[in-house]
Protein backbone atom coordinates (compact mmCIF):
# COMPACT_ATOMS: atom_id res chain seq x y z
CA UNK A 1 -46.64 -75.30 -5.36
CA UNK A 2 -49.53 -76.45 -3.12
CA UNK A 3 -50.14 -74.49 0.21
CA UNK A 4 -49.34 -77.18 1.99
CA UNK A 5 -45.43 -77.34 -0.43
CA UNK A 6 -45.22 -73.88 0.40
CA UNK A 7 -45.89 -74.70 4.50
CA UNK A 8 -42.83 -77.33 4.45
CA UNK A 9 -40.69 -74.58 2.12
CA UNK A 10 -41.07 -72.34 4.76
CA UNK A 11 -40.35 -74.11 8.05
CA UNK A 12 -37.39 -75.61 6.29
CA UNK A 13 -35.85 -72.25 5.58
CA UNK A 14 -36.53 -71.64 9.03
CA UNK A 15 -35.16 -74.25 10.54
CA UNK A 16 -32.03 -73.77 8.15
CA UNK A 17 -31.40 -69.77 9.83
CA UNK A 18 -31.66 -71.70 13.09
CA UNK A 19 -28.94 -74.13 12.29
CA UNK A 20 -26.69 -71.40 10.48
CA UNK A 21 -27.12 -68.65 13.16
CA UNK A 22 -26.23 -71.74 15.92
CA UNK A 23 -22.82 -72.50 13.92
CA UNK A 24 -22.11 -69.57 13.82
CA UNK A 25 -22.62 -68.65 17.40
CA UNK A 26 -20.71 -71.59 18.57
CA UNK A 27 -17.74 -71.19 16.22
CA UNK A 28 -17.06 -67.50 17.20
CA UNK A 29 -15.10 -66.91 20.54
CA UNK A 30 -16.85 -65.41 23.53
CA UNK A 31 -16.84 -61.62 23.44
CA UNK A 32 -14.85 -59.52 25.39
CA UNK A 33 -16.14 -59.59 29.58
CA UNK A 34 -15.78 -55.94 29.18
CA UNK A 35 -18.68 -55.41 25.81
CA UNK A 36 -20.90 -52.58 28.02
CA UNK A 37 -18.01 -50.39 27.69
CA UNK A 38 -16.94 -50.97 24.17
CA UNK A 39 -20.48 -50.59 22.82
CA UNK A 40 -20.74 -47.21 24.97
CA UNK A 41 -17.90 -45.54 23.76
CA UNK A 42 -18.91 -46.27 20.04
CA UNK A 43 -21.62 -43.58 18.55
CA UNK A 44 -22.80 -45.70 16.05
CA UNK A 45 -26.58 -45.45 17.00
CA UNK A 46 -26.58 -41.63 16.00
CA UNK A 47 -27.72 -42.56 12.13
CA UNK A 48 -30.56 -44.53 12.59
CA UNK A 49 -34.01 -44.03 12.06
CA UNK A 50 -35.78 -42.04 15.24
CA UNK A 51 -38.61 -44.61 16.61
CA UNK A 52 -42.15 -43.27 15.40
CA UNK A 53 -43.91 -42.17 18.71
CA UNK A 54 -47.33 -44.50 18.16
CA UNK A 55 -46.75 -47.91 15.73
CA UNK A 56 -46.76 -47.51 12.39
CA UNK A 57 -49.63 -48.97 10.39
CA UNK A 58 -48.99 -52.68 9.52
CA UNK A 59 -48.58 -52.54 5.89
CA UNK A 60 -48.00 -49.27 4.56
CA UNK A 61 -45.35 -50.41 2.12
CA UNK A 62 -42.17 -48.50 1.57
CA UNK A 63 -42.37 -46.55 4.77
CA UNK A 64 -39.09 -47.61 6.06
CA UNK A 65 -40.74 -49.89 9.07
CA UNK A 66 -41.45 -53.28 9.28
CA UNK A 67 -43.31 -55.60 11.85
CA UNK A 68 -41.08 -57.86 14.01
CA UNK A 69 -40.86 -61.44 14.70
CA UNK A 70 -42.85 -62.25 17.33
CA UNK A 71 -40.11 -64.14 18.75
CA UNK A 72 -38.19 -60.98 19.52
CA UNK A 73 -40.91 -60.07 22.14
CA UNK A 74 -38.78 -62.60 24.72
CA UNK A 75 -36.35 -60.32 24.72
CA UNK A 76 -38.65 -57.27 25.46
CA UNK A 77 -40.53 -58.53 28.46
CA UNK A 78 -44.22 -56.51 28.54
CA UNK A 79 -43.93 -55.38 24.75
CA UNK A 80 -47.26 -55.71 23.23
CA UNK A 81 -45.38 -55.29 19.10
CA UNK A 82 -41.80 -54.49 18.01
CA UNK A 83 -40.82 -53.06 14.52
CA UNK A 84 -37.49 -52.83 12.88
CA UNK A 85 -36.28 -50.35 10.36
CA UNK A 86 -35.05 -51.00 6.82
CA UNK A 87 -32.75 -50.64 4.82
CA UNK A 88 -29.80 -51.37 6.66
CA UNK A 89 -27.54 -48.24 7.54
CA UNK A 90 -23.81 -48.69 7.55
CA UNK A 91 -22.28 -47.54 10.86
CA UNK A 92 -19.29 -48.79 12.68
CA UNK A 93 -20.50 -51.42 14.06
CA UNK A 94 -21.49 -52.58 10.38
CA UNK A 95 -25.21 -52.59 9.09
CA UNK A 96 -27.23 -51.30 11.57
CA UNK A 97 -30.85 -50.81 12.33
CA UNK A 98 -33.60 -49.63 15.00
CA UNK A 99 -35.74 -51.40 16.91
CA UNK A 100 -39.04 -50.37 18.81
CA UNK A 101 -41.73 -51.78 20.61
CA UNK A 102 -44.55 -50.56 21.48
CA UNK A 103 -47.69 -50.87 24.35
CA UNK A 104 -51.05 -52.16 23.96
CA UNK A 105 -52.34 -48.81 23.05
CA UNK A 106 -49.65 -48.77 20.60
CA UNK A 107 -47.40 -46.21 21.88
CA UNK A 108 -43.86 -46.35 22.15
CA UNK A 109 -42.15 -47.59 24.83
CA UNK A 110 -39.64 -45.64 25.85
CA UNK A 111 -38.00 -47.05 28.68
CA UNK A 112 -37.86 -50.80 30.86
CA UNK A 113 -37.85 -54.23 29.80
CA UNK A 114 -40.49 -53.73 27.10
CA UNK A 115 -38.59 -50.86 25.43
CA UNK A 116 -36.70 -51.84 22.00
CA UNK A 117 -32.74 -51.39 21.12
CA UNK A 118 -31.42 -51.06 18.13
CA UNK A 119 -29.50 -53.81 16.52
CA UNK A 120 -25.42 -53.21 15.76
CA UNK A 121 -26.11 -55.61 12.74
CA UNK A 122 -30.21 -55.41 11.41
CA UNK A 123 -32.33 -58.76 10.66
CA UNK A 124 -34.08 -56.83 8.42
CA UNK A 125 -34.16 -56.08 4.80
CA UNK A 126 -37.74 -55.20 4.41
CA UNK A 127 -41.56 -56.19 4.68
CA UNK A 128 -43.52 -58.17 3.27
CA UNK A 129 -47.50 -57.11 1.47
CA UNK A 130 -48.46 -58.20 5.07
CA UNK A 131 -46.28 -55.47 6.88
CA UNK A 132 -44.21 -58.51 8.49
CA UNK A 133 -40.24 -57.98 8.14
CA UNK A 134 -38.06 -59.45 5.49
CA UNK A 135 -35.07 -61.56 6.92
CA UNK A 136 -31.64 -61.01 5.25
CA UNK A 137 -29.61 -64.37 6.34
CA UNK A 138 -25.91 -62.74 6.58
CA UNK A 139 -27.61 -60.21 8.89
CA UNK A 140 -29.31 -62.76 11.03
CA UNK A 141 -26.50 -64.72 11.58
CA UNK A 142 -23.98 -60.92 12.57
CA UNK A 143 -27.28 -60.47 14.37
CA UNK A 144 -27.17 -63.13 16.74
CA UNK A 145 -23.38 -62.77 17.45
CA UNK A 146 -23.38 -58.80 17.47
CA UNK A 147 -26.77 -58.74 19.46
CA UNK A 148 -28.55 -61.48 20.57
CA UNK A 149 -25.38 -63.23 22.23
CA UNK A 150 -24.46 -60.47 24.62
CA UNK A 151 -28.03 -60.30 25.80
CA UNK A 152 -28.25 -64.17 26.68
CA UNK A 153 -24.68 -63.81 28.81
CA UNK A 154 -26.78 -60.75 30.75
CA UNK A 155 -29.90 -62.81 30.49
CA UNK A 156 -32.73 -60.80 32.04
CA UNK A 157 -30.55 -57.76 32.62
CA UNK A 158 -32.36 -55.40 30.25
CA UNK A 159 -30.59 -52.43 32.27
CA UNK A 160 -27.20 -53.76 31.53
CA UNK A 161 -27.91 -54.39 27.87
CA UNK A 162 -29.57 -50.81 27.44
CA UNK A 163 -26.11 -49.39 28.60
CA UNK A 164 -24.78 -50.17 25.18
CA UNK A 165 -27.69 -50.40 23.32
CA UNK A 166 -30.53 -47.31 24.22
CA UNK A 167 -33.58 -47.46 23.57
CA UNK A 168 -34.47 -44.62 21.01
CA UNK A 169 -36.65 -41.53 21.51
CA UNK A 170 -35.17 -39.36 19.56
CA UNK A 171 -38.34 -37.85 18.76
CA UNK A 172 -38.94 -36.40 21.99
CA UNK A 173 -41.96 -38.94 22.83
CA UNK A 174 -44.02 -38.88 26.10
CA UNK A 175 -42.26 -41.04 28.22
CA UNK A 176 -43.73 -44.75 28.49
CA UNK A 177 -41.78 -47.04 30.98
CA UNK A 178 -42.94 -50.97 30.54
CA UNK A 179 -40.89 -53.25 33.42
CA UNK A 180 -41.91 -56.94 33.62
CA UNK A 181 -39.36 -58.53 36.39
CA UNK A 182 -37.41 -62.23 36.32
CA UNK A 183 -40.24 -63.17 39.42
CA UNK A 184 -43.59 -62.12 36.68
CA UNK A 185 -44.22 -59.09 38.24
CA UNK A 186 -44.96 -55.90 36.31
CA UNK A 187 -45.09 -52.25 36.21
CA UNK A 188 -46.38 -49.65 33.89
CA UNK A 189 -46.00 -46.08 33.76
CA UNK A 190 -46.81 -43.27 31.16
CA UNK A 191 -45.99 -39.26 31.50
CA UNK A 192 -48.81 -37.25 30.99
CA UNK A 193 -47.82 -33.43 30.76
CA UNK A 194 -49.48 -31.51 32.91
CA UNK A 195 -51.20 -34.27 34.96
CA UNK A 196 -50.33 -35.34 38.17
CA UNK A 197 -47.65 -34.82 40.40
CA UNK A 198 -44.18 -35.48 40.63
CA UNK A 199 -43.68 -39.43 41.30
CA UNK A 200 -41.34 -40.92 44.28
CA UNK A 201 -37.42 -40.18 44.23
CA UNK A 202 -38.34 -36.96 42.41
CA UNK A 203 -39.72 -38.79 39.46
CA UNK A 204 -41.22 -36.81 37.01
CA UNK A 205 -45.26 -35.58 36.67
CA UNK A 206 -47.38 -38.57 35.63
CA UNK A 207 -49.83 -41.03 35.47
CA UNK A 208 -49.48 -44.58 36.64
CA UNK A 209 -51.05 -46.67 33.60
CA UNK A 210 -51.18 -49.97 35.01
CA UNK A 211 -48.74 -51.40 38.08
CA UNK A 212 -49.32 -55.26 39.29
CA UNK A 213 -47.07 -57.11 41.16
CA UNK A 214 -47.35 -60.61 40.40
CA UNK A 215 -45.51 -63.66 41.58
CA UNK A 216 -43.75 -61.75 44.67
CA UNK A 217 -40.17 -63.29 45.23
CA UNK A 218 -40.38 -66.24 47.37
């Protein structure tokens, strides 16, 4: 098949996840108003992969991690690169997966809008030679309805969301916290152990990495 073949191949399988993940959204009833609490009481992120505390190298076969869509970087506002884990673990909520995203310096973000959750059904069935992610079309389209949907009914409200669906550090990483707001501005903040003082409010001993604030509310 000729490059260009394999082009039109491509954006016509796509365009067909697009259409099936739609239908499927659209035929399934609205979840329940009350979805922070039921994901909350449900343990079923305690099996997954622990996030890696600096981004794994794009195309190191085999190592369990895959690069993300770029797409998915809407939903993590200030994320510089997101990676999802593979295979597929079977937890209550059905077959699960992690999710982090990482900085510019590529370490893990481990808290505000840029910061990844992990997905009650996974995308992702592996990588490609390229280190990009593998799609698995069942778990796109429980994706989307078991992920994506509750986010777009709290659109913007990463705090919300992160209430049922944490951002992982189980690996005891230096704290990064990422924040982009609805208005453009943004704020960045790293922990540094043994540097600094301790922030406002009591906030823990670090260092300010970057904090703009762009596009004030009018």
């Amino acid at each position: 098949m000729s490059t260009t073949g394999r082009r039109f191949a491509r954006a016509g399988w796509e365009l067909a996840l697009v259409v099936v993940a739609a239908t499927a959204v659209a035929c399934r009833s609205a979840a329940s108003d009350d979805w922070q609490a039921e994901a909350r009481t449900r343990h079923w992120t305690a099996g997954l992969p622990a996030c890696p505390c600096r981004q794994p190298e794009a195309g190191a076969s085999n190592d369990g991690w895959a690069l993300d869509r770029a797409s998915s970087l809407r939903q993590h506002h200030g994320a510089a690169a997101c990676i999802r884990s593979y295979p597929p673990v079977l937890t209550e909520a059905g077959r699960s997966g992690q999710q982090c995203c990482y900085d510019s310096t590529g370490v893990l973000v481990t808290s505000g809008s840029a910061a990844g959750t992990p997905d009650r059904a996974t995308s992702c069935r592996g990588e490609r030679a390229d280190g990009r992610m593998k799609v698995r079309l069942l778990g796109f389209v429980a994706h989307v309805t078991k992920d994506v949907k509750p986010w777009a009914r709290r659109y913007r409200s990463w705090r919300a969301y992160q209430e049922g669906w944490p951002p992982d550090n189980a690996n005891a990483c230096p704290a990064v916290h990422v924040e982009v707001s609805e208005h453009g501005g943004s704020f960045a903040w790293r922990a540094e152990p043994g540097f600094g003082s301790p922030g406002p409010a009591g906030e823990p001993a670090g260092a300010a990495v970057g904090a703009a604030r762009r596009g004030a509310a009018r």
